[in-house]
PDB file of N, CA and C in Angstrom:
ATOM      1  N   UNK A   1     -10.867  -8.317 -12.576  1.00  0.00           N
ATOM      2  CA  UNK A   1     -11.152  -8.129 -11.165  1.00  0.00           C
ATOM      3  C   UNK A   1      -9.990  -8.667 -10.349  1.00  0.00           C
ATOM      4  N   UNK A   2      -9.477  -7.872  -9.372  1.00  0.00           N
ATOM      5  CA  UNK A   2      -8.338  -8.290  -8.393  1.00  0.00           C
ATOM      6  C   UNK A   2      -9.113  -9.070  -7.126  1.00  0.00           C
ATOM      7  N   UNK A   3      -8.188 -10.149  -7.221  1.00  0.00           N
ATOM      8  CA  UNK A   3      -8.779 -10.903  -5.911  1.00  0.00           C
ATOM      9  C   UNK A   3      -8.867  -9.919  -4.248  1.00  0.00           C
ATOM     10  N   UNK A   4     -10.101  -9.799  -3.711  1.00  0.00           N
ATOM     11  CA  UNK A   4     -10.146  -9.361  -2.519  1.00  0.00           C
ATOM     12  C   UNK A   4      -9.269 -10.090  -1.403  1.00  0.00           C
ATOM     13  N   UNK A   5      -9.064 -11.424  -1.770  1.00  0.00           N
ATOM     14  CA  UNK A   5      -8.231 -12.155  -0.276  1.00  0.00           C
ATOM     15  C   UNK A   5      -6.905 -11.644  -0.909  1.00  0.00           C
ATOM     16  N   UNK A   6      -6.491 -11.648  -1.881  1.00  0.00           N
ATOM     17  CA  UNK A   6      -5.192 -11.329  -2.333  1.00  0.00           C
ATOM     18  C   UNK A   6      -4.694  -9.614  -1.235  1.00  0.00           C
ATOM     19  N   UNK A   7      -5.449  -8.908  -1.506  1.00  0.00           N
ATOM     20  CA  UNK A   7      -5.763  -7.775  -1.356  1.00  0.00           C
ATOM     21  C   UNK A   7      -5.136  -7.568  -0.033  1.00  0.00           C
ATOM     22  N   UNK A   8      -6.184  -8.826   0.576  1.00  0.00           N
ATOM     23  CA  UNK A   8      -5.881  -8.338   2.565  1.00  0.00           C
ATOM     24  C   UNK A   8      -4.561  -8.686   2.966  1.00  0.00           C
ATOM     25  N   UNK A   9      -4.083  -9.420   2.202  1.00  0.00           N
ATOM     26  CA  UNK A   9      -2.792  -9.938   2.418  1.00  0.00           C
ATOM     27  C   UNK A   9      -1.949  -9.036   1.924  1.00  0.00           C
ATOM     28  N   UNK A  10      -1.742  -8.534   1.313  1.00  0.00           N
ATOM     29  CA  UNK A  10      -0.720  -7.242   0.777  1.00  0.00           C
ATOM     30  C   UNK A  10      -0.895  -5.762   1.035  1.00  0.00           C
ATOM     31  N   UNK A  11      -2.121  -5.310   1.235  1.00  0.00           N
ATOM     32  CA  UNK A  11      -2.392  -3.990   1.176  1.00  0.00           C
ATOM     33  C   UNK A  11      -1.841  -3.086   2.299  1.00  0.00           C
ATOM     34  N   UNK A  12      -0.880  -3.706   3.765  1.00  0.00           N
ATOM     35  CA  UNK A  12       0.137  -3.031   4.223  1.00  0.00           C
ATOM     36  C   UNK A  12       1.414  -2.974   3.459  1.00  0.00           C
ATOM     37  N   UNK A  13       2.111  -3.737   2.649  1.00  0.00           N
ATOM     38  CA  UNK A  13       3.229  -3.139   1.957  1.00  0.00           C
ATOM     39  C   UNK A  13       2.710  -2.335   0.793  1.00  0.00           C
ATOM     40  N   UNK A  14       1.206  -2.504   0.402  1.00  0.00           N
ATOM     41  CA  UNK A  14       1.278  -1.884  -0.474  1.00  0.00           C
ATOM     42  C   UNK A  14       1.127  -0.354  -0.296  1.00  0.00           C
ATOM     43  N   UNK A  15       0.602  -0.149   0.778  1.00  0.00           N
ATOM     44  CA  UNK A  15       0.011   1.340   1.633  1.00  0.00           C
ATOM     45  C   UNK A  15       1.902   1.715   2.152  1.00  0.00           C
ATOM     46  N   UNK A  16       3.233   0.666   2.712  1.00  0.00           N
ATOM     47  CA  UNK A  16       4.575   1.226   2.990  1.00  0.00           C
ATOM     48  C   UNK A  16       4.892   1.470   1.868  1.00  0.00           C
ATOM     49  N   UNK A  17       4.878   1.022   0.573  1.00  0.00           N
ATOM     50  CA  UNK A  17       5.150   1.209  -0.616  1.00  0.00           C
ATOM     51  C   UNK A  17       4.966   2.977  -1.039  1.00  0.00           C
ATOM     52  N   UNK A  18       3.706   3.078  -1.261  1.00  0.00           N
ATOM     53  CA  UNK A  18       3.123   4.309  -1.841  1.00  0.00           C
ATOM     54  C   UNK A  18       3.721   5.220  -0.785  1.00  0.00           C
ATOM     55  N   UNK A  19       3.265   5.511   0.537  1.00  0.00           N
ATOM     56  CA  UNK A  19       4.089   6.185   1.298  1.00  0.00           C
ATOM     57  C   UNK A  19       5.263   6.425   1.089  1.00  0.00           C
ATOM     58  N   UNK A  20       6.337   5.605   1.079  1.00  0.00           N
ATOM     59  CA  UNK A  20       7.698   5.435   0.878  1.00  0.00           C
ATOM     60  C   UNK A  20       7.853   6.146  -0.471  1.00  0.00           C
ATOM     61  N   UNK A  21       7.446   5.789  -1.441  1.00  0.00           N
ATOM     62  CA  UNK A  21       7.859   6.700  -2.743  1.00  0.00           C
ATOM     63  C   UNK A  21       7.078   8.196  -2.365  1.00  0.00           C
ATOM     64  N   UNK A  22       5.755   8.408  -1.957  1.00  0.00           N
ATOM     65  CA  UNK A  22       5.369   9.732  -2.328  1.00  0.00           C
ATOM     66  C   UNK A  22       5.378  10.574  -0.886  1.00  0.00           C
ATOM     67  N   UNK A  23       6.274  10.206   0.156  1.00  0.00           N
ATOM     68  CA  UNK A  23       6.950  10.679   1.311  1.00  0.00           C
ATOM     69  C   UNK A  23       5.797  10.896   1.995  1.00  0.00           C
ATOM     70  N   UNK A  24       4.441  11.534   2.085  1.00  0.00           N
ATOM     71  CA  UNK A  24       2.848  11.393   3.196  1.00  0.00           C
ATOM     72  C   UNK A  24       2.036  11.503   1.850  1.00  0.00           C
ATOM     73  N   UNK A  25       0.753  10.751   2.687  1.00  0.00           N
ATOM     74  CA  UNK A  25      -0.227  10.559   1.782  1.00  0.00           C
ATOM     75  C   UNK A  25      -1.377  10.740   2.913  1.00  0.00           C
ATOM     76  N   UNK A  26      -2.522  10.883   2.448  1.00  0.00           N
ATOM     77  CA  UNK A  26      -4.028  10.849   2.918  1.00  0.00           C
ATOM     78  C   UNK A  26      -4.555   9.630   2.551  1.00  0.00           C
ATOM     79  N   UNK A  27      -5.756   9.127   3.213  1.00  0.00           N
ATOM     80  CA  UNK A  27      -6.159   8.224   3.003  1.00  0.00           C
ATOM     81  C   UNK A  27      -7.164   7.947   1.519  1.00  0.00           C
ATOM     82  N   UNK A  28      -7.744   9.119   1.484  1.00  0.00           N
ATOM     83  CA  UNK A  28      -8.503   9.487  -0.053  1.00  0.00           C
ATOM     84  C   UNK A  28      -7.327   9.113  -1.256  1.00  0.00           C
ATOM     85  N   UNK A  29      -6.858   9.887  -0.632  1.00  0.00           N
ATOM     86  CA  UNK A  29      -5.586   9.957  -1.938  1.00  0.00           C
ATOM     87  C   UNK A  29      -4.632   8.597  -2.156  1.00  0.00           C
ATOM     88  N   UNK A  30      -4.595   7.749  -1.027  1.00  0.00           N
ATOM     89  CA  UNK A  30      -3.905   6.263  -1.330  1.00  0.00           C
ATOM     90  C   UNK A  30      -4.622   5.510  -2.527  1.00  0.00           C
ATOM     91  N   UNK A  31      -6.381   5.857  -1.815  1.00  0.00           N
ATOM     92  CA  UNK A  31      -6.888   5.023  -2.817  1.00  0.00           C
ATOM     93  C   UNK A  31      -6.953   5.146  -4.274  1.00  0.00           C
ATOM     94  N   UNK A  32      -6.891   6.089  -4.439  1.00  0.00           N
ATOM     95  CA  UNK A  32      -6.940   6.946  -5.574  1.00  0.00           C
ATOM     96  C   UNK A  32      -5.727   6.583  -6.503  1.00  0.00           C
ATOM     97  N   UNK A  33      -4.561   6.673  -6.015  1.00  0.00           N
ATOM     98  CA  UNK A  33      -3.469   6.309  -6.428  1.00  0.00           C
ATOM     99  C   UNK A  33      -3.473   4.415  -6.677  1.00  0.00           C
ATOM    100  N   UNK A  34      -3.773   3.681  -6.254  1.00  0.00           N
ATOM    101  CA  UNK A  34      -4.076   2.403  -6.204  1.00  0.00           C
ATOM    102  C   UNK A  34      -4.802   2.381  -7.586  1.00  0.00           C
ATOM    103  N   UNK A  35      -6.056   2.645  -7.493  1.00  0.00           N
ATOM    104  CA  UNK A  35      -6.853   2.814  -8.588  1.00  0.00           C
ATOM    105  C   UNK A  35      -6.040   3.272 -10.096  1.00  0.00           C
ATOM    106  N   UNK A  36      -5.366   4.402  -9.473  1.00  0.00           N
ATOM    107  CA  UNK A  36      -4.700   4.999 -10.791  1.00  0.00           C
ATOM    108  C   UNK A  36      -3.935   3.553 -11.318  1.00  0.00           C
ATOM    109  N   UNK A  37      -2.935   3.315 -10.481  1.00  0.00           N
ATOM    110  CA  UNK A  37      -1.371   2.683 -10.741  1.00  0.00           C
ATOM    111  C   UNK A  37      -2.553   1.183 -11.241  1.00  0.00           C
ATOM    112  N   UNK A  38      -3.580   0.981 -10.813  1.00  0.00           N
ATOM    113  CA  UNK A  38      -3.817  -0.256 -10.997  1.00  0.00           C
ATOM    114  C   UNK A  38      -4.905  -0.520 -12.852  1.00  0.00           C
ATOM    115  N   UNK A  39      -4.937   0.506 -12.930  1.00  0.00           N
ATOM    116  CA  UNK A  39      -5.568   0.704 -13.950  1.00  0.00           C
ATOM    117  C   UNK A  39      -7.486   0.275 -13.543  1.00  0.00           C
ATOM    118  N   UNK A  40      -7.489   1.175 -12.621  1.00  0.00           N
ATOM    119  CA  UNK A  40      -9.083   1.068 -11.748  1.00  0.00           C
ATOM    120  C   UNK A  40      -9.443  -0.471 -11.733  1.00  0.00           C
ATOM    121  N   UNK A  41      -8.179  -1.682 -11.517  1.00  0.00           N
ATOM    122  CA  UNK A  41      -8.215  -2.908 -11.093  1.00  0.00           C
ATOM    123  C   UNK A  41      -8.844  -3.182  -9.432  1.00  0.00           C
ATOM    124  N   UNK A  42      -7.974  -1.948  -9.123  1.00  0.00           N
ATOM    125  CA  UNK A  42      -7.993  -2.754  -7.461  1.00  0.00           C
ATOM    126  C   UNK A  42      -8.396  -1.285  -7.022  1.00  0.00           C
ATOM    127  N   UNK A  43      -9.499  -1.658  -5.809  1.00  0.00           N
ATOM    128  CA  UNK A  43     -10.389  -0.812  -5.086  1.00  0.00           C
ATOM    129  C   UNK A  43     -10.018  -0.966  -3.986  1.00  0.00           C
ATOM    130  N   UNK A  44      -9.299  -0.056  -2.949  1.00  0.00           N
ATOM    131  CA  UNK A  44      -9.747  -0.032  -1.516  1.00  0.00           C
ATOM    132  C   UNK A  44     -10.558   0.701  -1.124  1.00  0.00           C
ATOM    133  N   UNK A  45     -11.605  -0.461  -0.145  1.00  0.00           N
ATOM    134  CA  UNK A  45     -12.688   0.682   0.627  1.00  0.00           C
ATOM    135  C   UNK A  45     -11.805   0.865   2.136  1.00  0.00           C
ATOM    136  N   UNK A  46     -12.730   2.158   2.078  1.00  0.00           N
ATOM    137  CA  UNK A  46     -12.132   2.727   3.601  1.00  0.00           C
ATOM    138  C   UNK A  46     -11.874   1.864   4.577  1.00  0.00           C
ATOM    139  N   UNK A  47     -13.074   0.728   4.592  1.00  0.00           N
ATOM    140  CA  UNK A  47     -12.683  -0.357   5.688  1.00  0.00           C
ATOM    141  C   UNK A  47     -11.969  -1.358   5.141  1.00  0.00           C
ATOM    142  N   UNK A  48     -11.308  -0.969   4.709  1.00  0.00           N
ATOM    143  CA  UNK A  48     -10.133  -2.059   4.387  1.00  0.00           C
ATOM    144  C   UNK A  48      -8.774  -1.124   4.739  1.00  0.00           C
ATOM    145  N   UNK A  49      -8.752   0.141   3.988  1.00  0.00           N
ATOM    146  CA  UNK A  49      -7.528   0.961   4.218  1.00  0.00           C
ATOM    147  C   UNK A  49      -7.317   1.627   5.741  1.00  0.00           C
ATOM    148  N   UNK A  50      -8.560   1.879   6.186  1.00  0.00           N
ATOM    149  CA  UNK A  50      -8.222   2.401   7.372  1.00  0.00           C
ATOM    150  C   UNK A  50      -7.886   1.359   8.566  1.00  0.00           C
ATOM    151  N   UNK A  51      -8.407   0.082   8.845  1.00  0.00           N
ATOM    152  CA  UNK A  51      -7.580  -0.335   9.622  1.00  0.00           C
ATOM    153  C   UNK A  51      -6.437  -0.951   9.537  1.00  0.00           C
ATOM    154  N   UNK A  52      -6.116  -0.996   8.082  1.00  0.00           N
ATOM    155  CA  UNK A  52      -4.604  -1.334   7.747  1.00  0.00           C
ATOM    156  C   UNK A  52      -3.951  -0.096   8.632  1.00  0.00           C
ATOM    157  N   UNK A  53      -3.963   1.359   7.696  1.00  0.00           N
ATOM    158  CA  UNK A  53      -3.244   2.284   8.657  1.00  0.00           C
ATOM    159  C   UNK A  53      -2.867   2.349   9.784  1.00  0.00           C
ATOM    160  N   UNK A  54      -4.114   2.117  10.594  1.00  0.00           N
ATOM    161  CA  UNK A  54      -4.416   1.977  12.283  1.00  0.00           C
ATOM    162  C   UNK A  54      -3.185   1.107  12.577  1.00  0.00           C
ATOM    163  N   UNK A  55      -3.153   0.010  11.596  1.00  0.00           N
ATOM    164  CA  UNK A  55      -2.581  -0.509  12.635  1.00  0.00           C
ATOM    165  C   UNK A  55      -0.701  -0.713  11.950  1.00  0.00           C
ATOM    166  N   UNK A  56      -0.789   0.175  10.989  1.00  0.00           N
ATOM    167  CA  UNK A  56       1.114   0.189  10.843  1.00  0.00           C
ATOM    168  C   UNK A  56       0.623   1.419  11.915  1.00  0.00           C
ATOM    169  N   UNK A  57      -0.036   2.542  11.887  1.00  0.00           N
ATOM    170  CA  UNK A  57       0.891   3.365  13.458  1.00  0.00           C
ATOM    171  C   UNK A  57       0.679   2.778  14.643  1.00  0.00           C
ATOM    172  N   UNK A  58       0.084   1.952  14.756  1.00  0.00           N
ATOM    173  CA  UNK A  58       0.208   1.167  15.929  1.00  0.00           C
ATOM    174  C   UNK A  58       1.364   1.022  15.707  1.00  0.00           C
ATOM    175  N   UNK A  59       1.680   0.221  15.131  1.00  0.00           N
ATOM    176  CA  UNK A  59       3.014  -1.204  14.476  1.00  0.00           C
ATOM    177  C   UNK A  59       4.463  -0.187  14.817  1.00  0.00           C
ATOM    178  N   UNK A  60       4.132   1.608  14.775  1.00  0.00           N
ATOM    179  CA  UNK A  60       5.039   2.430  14.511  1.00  0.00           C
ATOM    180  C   UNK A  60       5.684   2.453  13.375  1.00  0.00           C
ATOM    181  N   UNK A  61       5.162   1.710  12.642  1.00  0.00           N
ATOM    182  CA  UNK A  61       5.905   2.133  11.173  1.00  0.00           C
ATOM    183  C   UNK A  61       5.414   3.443  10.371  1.00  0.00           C
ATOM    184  N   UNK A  62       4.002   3.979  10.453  1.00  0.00           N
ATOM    185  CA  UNK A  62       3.398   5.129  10.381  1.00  0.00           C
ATOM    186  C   UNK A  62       3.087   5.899  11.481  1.00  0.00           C
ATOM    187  N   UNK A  63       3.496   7.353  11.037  1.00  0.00           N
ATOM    188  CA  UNK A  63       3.208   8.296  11.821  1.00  0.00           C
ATOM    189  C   UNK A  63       2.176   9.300  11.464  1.00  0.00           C
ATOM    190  N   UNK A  64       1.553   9.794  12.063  1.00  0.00           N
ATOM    191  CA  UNK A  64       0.739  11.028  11.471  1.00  0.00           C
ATOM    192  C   UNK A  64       0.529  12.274  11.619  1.00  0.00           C
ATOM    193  N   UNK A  65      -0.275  12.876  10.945  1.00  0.00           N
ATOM    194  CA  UNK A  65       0.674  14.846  10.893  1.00  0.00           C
ATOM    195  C   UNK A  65      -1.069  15.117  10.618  1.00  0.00           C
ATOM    196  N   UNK A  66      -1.879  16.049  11.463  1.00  0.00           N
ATOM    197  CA  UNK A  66      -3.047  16.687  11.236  1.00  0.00           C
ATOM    198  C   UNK A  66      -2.911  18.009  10.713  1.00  0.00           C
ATOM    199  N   UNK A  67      -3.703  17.987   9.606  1.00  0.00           N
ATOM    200  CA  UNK A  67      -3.861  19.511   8.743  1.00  0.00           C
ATOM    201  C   UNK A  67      -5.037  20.174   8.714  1.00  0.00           C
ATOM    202  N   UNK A  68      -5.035  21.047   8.899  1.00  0.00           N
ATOM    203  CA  UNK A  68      -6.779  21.576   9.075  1.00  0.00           C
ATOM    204  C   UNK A  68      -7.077  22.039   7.500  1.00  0.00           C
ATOM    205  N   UNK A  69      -7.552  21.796   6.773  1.00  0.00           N
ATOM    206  CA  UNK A  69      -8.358  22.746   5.522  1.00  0.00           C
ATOM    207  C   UNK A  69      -9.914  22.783   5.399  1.00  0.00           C
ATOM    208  N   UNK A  70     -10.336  23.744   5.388  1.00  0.00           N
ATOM    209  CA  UNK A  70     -10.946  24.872   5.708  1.00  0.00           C
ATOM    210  C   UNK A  70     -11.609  24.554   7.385  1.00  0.00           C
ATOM    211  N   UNK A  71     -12.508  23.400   7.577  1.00  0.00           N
ATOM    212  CA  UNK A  71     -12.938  23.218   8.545  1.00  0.00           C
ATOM    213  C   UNK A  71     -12.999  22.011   8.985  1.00  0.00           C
ATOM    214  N   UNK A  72     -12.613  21.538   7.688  1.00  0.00           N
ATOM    215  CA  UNK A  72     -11.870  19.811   8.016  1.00  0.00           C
ATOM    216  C   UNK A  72     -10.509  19.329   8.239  1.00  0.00           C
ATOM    217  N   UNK A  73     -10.517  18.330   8.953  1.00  0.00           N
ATOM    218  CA  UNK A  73      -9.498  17.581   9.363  1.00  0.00           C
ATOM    219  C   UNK A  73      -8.879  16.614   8.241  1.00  0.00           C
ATOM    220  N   UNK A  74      -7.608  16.887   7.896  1.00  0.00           N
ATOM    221  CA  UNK A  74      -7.109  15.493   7.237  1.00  0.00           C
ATOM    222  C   UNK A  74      -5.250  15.232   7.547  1.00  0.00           C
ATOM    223  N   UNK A  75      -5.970  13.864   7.738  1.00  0.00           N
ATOM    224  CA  UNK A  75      -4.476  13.176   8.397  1.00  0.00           C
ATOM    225  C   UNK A  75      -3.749  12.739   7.465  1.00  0.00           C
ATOM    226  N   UNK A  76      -2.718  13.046   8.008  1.00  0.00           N
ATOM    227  CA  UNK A  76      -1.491  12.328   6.286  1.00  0.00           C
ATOM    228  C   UNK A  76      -0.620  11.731   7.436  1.00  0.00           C
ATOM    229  N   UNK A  77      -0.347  10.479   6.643  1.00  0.00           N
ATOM    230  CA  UNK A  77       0.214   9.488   7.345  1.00  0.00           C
ATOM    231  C   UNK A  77       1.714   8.955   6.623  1.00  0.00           C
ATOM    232  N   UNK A  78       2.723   9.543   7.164  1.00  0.00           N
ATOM    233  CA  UNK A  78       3.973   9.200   6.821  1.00  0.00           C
ATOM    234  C   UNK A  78       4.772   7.898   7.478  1.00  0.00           C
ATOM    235  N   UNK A  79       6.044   7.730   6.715  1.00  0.00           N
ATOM    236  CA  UNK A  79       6.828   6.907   7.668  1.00  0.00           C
ATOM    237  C   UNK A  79       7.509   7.412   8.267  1.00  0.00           C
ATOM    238  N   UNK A  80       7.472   6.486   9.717  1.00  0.00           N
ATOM    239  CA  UNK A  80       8.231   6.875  10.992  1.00  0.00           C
ATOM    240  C   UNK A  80       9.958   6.562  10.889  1.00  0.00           C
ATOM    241  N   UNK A  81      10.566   7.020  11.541  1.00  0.00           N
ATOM    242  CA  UNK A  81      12.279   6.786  11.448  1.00  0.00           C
ATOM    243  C   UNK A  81      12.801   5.249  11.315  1.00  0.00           C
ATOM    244  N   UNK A  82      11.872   4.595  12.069  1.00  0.00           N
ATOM    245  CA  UNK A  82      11.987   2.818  12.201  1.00  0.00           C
ATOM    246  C   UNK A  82      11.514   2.393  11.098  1.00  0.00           C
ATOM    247  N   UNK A  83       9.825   3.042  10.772  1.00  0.00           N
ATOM    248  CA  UNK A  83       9.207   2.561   9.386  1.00  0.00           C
ATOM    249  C   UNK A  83      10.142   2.683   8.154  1.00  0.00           C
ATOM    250  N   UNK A  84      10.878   3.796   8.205  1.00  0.00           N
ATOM    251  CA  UNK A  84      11.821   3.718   7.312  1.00  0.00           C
ATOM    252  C   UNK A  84      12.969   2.819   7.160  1.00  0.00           C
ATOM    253  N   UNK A  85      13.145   2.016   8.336  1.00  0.00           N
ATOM    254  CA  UNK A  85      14.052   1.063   7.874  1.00  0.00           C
ATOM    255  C   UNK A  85      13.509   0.034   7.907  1.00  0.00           C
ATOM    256  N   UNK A  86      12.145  -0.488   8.283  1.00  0.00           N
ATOM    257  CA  UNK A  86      11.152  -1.337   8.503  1.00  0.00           C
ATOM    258  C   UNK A  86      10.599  -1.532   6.865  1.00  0.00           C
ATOM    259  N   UNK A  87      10.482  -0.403   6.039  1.00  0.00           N
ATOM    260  CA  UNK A  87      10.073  -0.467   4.786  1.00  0.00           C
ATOM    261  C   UNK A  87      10.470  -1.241   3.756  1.00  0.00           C
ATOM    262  N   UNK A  88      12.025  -1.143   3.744  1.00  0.00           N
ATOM    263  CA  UNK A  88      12.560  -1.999   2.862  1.00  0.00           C
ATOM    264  C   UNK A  88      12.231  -3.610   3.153  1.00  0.00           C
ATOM    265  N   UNK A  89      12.334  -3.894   4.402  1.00  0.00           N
ATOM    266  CA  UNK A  89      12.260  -5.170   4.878  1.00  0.00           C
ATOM    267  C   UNK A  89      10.816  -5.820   4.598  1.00  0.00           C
ATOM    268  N   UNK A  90       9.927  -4.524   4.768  1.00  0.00           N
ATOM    269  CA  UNK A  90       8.427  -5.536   4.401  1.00  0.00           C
ATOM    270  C   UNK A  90       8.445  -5.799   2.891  1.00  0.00           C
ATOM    271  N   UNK A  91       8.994  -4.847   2.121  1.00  0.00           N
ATOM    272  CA  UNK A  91       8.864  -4.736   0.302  1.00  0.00           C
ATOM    273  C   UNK A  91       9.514  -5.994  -0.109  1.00  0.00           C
ATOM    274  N   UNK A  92      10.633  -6.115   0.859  1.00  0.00           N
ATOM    275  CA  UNK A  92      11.512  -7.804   0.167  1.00  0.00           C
ATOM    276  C   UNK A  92      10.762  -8.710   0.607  1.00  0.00           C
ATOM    277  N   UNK A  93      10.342  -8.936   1.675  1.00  0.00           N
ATOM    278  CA  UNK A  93       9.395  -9.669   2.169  1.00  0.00           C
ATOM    279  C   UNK A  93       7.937 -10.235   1.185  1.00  0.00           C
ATOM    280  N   UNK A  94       7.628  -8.940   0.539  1.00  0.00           N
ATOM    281  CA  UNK A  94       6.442  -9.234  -0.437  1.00  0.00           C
ATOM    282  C   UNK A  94       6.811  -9.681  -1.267  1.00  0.00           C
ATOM    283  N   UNK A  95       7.808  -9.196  -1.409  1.00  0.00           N
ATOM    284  CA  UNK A  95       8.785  -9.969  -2.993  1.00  0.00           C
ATOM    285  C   UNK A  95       9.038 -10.893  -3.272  1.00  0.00           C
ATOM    286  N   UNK A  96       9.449 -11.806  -2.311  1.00  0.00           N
ATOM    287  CA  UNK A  96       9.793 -13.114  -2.228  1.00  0.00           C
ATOM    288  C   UNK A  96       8.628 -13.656  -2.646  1.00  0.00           C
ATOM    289  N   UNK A  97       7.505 -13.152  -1.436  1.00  0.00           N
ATOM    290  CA  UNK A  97       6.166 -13.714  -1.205  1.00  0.00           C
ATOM    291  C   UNK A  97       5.456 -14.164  -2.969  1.00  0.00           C
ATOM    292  N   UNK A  98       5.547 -13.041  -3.823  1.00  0.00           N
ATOM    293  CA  UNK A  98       5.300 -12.921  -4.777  1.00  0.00           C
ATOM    294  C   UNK A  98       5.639 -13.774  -5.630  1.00  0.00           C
ATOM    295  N   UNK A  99       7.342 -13.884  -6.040  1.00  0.00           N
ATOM    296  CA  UNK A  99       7.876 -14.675  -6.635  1.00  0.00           C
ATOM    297  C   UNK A  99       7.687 -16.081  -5.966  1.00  0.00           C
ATOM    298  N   UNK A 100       7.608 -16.712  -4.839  1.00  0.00           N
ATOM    299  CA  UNK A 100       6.876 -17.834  -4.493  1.00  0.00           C
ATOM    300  C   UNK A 100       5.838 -18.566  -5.269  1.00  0.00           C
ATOM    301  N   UNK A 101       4.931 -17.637  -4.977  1.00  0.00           N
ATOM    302  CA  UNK A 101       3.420 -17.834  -5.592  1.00  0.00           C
ATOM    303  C   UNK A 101       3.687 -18.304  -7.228  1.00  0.00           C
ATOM    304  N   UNK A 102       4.460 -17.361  -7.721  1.00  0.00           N
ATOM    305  CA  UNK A 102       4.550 -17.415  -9.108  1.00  0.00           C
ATOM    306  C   UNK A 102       5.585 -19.334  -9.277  1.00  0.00           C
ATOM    307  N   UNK A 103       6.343 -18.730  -8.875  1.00  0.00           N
ATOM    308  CA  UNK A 103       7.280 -21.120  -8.777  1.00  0.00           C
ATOM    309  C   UNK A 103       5.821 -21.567  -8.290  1.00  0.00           C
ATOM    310  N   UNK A 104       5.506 -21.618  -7.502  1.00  0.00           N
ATOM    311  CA  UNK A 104       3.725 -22.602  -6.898  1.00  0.00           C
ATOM    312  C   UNK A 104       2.922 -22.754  -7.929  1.00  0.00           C
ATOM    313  N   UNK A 105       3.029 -21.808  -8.353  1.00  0.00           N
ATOM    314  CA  UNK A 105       1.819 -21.765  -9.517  1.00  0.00           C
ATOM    315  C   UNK A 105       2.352 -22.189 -10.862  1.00  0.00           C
ATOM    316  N   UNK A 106       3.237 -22.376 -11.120  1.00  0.00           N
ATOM    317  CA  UNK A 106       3.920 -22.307 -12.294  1.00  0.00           C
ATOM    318  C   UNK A 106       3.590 -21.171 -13.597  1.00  0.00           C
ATOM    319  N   UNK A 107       3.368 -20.020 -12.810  1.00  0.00           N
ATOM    320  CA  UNK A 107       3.029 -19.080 -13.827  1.00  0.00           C
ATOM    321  C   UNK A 107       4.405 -18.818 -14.740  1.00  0.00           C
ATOM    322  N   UNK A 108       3.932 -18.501 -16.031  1.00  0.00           N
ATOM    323  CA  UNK A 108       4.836 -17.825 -16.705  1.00  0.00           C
ATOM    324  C   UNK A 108       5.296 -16.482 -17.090  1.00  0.00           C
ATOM    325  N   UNK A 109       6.016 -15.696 -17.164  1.00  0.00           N
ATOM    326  CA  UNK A 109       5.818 -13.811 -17.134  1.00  0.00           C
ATOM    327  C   UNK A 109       5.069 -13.608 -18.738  1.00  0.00           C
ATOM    328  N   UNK A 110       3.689 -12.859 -18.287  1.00  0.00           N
ATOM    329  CA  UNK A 110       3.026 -12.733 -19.459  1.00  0.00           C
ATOM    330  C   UNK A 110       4.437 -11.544 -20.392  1.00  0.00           C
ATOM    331  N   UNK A 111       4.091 -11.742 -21.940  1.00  0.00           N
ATOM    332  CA  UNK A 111       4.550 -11.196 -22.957  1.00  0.00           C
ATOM    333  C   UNK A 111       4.270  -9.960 -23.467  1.00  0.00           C
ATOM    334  N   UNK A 112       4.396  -8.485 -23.056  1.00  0.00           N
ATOM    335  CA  UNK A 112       3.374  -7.658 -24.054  1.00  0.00           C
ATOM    336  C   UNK A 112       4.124  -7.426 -25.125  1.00  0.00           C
ATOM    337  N   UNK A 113       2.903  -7.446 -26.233  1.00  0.00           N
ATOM    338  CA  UNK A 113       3.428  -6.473 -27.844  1.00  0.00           C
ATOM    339  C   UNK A 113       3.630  -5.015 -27.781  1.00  0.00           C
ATOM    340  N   UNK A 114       4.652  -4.808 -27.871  1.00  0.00           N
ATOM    341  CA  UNK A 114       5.136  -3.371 -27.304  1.00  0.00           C
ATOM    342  C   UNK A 114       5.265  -2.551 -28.478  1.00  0.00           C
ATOM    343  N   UNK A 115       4.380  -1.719 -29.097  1.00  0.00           N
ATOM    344  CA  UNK A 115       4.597  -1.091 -30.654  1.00  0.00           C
ATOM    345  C   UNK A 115       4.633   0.156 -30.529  1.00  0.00           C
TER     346      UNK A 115
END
């Protein structure tokens, strides 16, 4: 199980992240991808992902593009020209954040048997 406080604390670079590699995404489909990449570890619910979103296009780091299919609406939410240079800066930012935690903690890098 992935920690939920962990979660709230990262899940905007992790939402500039996925964007950034897969150029627009939907909100269905972030989670989905999370799930995938996480090995169905880590769950976002809608109320967690959607006001993250809300508020990188607030932030202007996301922009959004409406598509109609068939009679529904779905928003795909890309990065904006700034978000794009805003992106790299939050990813190092987590990075550090990350490797921090890990000196704090004195974790060690687990080992896999690779056969």
């Amino acid at each position: 199980m992935f920690s939920q406080e962990i979660l709230k604390g990262t899940i905007k670079p992790l939402i500039i992240k996925l964007i950034s590699d897969q150029g627009k995404m939907y909100g269905y489909q972030i989670t989905q991808k999370v799930k995938e990449l996480s090995s169905q570890k880590i769950v976002i619910t809608e109320g967690a992902l959607y006001p993250a979103l809300h508020k990188l296009v607030d932030e202007g780091i996301l922009v959004t593009e409406s598509v109609w299919i068939g009679n529904r609406e779905r928003k795909y939410y890309s990065l904006s020209k700034s978000g794009t240079l805003t992106a790299s800066a939050k990813l190092e930012e987590i990075r550090e954040s990350i490797l921090m935690l890990v000196q704090l903690f004195e974790l060690k890098p687990l080992v896999y048997d690779v056969k």
